[in-house]
N, C-alpha and C. Protein backbone atom coordinates (compact mmCIF):
# COMPACT_ATOMS: atom_id res chain seq x y z
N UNK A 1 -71.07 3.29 32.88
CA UNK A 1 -70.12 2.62 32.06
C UNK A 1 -69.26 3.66 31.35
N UNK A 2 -68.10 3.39 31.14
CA UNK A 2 -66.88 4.40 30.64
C UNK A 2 -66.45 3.89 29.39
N UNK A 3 -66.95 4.30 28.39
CA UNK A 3 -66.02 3.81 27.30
C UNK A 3 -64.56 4.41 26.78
N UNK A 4 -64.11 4.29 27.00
CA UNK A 4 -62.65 4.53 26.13
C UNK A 4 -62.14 4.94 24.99
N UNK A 5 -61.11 6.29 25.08
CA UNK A 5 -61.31 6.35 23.83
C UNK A 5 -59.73 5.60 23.72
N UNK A 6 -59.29 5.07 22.44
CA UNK A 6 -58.00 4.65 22.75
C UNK A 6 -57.21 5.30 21.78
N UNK A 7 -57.50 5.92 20.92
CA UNK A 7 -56.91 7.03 20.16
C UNK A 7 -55.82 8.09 20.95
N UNK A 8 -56.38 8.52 22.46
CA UNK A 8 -56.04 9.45 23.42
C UNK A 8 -54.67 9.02 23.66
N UNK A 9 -55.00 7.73 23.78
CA UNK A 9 -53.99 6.47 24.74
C UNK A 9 -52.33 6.61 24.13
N UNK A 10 -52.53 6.95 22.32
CA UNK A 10 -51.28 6.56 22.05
C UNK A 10 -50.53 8.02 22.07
N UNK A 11 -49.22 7.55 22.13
CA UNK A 11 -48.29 8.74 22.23
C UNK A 11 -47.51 8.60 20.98
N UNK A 12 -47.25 9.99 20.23
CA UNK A 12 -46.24 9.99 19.49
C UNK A 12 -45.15 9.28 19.39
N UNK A 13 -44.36 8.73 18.39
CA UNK A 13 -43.09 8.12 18.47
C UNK A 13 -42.31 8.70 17.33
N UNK A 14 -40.86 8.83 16.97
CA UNK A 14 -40.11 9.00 16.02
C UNK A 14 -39.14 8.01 16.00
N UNK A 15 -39.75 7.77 14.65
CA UNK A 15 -39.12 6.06 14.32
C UNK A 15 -37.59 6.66 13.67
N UNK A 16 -36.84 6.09 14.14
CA UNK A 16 -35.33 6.41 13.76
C UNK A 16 -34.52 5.28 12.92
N UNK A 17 -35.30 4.01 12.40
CA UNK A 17 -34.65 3.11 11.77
C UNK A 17 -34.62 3.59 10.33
N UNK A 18 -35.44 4.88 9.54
CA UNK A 18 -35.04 5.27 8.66
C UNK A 18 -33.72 5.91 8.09
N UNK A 19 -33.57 6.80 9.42
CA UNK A 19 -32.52 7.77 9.72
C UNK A 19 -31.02 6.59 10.10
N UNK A 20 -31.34 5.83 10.66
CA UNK A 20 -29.84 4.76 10.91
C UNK A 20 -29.81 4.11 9.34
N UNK A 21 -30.84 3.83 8.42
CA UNK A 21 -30.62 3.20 7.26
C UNK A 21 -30.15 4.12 6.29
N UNK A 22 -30.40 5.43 6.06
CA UNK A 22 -29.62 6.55 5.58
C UNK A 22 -27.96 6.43 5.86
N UNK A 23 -28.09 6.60 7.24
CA UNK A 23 -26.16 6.60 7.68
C UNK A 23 -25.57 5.74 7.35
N UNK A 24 -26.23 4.47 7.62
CA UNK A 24 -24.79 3.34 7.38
C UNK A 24 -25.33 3.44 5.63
N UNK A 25 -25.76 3.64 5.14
CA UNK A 25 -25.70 3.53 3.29
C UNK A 25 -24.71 4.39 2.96
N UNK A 26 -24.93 5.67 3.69
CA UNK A 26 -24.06 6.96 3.40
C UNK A 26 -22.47 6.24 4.18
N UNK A 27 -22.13 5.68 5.20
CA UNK A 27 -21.02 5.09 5.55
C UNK A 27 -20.20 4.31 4.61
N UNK A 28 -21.18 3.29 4.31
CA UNK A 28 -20.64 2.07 3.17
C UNK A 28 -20.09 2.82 1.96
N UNK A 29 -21.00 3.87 1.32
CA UNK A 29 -20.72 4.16 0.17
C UNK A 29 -18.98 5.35 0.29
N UNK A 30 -19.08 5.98 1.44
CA UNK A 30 -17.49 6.77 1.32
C UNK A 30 -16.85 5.24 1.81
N UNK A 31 -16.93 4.33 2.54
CA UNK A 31 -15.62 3.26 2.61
C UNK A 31 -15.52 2.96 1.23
N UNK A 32 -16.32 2.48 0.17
CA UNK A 32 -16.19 2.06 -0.64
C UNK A 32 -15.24 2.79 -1.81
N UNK A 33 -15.86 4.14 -1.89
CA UNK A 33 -15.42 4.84 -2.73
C UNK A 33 -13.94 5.67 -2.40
N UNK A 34 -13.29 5.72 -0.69
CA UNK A 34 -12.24 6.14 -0.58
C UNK A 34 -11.13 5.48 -1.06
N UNK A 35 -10.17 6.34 -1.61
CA UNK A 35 -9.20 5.35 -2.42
C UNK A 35 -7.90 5.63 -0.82
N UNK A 36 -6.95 4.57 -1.41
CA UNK A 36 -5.99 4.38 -0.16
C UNK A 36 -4.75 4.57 -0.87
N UNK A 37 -3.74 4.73 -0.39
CA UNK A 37 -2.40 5.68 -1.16
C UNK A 37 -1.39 4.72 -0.79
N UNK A 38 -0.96 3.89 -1.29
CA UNK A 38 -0.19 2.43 -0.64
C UNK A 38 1.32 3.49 -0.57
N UNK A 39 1.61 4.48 -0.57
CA UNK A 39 2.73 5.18 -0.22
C UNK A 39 2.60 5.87 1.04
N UNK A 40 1.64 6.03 1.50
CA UNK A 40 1.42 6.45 2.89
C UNK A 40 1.74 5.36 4.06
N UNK A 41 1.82 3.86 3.13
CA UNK A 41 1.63 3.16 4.59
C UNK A 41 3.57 3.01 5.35
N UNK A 42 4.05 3.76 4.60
CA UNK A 42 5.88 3.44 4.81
C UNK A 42 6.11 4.51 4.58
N UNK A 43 6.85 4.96 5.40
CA UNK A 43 7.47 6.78 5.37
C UNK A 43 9.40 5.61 5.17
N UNK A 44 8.85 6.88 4.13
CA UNK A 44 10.81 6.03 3.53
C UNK A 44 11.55 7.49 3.24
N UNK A 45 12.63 7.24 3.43
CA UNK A 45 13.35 8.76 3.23
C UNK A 45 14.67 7.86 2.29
N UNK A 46 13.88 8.43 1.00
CA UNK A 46 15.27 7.82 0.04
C UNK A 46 16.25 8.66 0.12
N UNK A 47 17.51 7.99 -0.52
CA UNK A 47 18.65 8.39 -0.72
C UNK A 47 18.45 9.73 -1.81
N UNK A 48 19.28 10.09 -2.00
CA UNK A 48 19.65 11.94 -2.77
C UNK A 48 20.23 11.41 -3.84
N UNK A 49 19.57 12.13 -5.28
CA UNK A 49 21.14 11.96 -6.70
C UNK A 49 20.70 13.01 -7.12
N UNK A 50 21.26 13.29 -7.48
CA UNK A 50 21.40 14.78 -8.77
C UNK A 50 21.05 14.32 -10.38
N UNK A 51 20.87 12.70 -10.35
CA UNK A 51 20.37 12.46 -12.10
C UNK A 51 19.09 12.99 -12.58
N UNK A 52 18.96 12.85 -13.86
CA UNK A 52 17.83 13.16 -13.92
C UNK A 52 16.58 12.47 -13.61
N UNK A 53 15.58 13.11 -13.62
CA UNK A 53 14.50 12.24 -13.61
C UNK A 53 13.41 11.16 -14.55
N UNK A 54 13.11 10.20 -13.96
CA UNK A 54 13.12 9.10 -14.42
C UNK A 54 11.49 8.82 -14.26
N UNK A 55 10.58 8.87 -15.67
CA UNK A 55 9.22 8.22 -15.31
C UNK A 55 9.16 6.79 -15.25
N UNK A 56 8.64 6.42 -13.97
CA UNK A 56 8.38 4.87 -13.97
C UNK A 56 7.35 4.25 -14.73
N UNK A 57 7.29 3.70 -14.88
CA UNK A 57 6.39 2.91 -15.77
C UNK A 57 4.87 2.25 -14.55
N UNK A 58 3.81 2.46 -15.20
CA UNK A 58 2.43 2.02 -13.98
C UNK A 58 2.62 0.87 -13.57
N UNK A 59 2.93 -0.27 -14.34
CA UNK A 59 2.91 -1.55 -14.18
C UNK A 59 4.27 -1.87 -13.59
N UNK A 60 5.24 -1.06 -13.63
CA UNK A 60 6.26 -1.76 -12.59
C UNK A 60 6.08 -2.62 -11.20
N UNK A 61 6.94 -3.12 -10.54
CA UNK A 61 6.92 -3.81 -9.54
C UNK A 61 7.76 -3.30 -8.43
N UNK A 62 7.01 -2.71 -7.79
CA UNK A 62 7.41 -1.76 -6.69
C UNK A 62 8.22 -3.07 -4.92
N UNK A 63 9.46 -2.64 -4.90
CA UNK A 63 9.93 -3.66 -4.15
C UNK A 63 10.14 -2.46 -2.99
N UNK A 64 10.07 -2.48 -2.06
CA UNK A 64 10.41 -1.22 -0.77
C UNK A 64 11.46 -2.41 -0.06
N UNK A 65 12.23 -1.50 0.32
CA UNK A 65 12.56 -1.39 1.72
C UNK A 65 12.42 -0.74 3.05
N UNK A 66 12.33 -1.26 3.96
CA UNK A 66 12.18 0.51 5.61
C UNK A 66 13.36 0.15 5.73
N UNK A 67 13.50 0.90 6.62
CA UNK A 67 14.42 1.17 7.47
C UNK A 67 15.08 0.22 8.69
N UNK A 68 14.20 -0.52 8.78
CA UNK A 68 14.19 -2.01 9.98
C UNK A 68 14.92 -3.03 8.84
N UNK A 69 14.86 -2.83 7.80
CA UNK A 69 15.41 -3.93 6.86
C UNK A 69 14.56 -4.87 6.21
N UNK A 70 12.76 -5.08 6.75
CA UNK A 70 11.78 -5.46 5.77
C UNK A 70 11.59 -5.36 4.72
N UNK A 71 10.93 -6.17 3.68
CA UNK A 71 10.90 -6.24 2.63
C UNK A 71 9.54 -6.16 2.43
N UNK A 72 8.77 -5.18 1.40
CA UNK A 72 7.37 -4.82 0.97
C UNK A 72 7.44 -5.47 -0.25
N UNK A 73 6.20 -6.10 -1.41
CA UNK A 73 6.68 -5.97 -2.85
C UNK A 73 5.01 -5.61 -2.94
N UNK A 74 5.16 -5.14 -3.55
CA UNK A 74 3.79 -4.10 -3.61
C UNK A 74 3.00 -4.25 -2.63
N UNK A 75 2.19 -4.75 -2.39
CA UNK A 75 1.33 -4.39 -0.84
C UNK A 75 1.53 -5.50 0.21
N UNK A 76 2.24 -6.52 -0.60
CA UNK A 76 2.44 -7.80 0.70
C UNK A 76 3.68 -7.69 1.12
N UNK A 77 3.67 -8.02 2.41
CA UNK A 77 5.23 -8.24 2.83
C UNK A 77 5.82 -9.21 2.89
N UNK A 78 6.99 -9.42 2.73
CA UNK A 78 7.83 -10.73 3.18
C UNK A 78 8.05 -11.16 4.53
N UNK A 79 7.65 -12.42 4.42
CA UNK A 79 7.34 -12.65 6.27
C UNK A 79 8.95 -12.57 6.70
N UNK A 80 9.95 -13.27 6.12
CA UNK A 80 10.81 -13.01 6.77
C UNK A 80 12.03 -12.00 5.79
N UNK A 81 13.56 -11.55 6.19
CA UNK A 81 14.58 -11.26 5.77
C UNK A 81 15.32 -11.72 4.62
N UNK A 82 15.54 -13.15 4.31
CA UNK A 82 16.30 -13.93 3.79
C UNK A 82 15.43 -13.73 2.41
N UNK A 83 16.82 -14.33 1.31
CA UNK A 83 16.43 -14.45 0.11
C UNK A 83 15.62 -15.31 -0.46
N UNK A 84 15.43 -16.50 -0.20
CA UNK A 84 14.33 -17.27 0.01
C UNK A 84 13.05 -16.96 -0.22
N UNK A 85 12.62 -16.29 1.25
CA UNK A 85 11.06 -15.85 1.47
C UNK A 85 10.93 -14.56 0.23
N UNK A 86 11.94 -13.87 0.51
CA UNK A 86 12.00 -12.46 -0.83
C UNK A 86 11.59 -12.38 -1.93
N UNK A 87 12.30 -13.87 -2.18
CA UNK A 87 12.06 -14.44 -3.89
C UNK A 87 10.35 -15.01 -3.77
N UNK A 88 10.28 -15.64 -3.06
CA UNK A 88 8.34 -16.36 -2.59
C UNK A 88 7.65 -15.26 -2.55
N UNK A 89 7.62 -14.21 -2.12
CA UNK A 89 7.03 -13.33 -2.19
C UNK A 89 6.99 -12.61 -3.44
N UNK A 90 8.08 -12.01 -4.04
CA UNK A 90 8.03 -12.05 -5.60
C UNK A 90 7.38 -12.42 -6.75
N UNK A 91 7.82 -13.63 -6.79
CA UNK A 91 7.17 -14.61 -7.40
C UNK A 91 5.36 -15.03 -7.11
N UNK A 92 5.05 -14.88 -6.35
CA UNK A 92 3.75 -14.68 -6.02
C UNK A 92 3.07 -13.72 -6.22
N UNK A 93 3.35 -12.32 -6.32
CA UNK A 93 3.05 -11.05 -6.76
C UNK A 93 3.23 -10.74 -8.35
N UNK A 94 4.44 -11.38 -8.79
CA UNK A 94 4.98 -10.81 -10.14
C UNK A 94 4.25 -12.68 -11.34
N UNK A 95 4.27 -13.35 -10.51
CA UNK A 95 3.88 -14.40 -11.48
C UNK A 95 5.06 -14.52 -12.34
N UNK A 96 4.84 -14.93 -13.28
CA UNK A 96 5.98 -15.24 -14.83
C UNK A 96 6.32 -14.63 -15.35
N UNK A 97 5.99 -13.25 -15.32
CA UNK A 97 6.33 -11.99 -16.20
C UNK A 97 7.70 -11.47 -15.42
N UNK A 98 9.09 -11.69 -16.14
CA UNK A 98 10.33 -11.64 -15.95
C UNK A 98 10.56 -10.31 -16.59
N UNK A 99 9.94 -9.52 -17.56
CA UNK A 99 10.61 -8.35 -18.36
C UNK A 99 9.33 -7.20 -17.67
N UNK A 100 8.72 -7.41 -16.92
CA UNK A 100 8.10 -6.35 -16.10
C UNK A 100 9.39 -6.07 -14.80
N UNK A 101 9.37 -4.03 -15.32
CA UNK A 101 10.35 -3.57 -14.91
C UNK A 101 9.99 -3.52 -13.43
N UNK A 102 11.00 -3.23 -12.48
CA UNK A 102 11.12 -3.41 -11.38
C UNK A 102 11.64 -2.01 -10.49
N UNK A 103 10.92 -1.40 -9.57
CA UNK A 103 11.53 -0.56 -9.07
C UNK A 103 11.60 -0.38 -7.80
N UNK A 104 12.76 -0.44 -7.35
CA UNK A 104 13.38 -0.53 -5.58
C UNK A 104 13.49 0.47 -5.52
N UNK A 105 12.96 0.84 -3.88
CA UNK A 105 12.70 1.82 -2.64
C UNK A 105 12.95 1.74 -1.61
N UNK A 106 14.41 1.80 -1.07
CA UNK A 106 15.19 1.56 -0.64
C UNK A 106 14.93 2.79 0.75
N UNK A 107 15.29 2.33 2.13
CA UNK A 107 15.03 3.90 2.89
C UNK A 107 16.45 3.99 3.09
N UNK A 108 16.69 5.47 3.01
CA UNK A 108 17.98 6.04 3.01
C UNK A 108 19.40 5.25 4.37
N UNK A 109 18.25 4.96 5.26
CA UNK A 109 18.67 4.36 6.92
C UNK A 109 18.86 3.14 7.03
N UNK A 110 18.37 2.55 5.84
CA UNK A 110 18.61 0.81 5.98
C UNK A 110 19.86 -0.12 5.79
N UNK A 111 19.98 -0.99 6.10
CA UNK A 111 21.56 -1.63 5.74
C UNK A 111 21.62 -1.63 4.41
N UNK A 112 22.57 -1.98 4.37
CA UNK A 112 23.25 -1.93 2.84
C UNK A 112 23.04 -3.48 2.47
N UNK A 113 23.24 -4.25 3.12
CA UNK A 113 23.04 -5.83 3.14
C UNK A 113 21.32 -5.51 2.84
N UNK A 114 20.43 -5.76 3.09
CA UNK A 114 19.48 -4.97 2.96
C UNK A 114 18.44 -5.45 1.36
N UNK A 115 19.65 -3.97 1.20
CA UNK A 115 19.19 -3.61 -0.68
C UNK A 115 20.58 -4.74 -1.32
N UNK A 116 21.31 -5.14 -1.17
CA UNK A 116 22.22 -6.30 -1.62
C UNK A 116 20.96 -7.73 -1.98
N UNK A 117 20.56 -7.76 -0.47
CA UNK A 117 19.83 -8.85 -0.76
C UNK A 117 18.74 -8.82 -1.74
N UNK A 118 17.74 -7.83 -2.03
CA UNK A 118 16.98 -7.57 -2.61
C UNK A 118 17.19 -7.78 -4.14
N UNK A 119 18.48 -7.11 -4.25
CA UNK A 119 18.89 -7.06 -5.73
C UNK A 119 19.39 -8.87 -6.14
N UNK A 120 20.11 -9.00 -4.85
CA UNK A 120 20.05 -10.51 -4.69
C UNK A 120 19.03 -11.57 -5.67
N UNK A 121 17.93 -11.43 -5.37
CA UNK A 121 16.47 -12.08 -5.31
C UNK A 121 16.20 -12.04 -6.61
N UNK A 122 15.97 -10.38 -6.76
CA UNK A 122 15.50 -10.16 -7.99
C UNK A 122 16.46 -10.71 -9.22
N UNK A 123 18.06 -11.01 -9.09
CA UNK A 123 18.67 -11.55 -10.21
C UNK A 123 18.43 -12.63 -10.39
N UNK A 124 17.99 -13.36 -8.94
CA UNK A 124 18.27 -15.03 -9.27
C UNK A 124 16.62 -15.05 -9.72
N UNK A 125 15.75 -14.70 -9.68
CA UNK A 125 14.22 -14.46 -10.41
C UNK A 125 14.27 -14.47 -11.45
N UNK A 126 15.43 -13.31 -12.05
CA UNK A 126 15.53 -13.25 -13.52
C UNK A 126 15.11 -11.78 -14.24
N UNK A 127 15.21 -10.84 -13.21
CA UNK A 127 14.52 -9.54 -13.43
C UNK A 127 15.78 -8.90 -13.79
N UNK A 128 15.62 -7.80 -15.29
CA UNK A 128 16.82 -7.36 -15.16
C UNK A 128 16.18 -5.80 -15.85
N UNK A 129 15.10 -5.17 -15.52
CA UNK A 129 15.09 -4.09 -15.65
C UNK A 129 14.71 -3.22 -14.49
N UNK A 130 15.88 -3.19 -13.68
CA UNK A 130 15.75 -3.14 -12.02
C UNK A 130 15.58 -1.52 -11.75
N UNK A 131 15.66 -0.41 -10.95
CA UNK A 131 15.69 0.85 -10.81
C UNK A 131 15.70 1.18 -9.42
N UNK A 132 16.91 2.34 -9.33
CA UNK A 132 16.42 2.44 -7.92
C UNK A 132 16.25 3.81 -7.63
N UNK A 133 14.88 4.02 -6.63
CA UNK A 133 14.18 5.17 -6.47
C UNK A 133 15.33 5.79 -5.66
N UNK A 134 15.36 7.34 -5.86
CA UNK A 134 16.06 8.57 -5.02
C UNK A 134 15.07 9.66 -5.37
N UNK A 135 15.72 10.38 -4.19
CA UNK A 135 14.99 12.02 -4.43
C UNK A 135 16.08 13.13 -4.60
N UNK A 136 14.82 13.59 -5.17
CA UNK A 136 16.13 14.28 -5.61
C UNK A 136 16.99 15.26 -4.86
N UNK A 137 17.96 15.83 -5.23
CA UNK A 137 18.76 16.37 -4.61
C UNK A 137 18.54 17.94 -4.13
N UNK A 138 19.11 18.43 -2.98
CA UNK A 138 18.27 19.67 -2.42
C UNK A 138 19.08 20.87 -3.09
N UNK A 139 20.69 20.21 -3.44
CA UNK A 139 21.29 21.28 -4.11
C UNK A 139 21.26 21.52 -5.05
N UNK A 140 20.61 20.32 -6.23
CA UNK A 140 20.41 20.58 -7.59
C UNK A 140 19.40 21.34 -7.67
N UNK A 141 20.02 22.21 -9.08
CA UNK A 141 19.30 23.43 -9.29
C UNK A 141 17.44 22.69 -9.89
């Protein structure tokens, strides 16, 4: 008769569900904690002035334009062109607060109709502390 030992029988293992519960914790926690630069998502090449410079205020209301002629207002876009949707979008972002200043970002390449319309929007809204972003100039000292 043969008895068995079954001790012999087993083979080493390296359990790796510790090591996968490490990574994705360590994953979650940099998604969480990376911050995102809402100026990176639109390469805009403003227009040039020689004025001086101008601190914006944090709480302004950042309106973009590209270059295609879209309309951004802080991170949402306007589904369409027209003054209409411009103002809906606005107004949905800015709520009731009419004396929160406003600052347009206009890309240097875009129509002129464009930033017309924009400024458009924002009058018939009722916004009248409007601004418009430039860079500054390469010849000013």
């Amino acid at each position: 008769m043969r008895i068995r030992d079954r001790r012999a029988a087993d083979e080493p293992e390296l359990n790796l569900v510790p090591l996968i519960d490490v990574i994705l914790v360590l994953i979650i926690f940099f998604v969480i904690t990376t911050t995102f630069d809402a100026r990176s998502v639109l390469k805009l090449e403003l227009p040039r002035a020689s004025a001086e410079h101008s601190e914006a205020q944090s709480r302004a209301l950042s309106v973009l334009v590209n270059a295609d002629g879209r309309y951004f207002v802080d991170d949402r876009e306007a589904l369409r062109t027209d003054v209409e949707s411009l103002k809906r979008t606005i107004q949905e972002v800015a709520g009731d607060d009419r004396e929160r200043p406003v600052l347009l970002r206009a890309d240097a390449r875009t129509p002129h109709q464009a930033v017309v319309t924009a400024l458009d929007a924002l009058g018939q809204l009722g916004f009248g502390r409007i601004s418009i972003a430039t860079a500054p100039d390469a010849a000013a000292p």
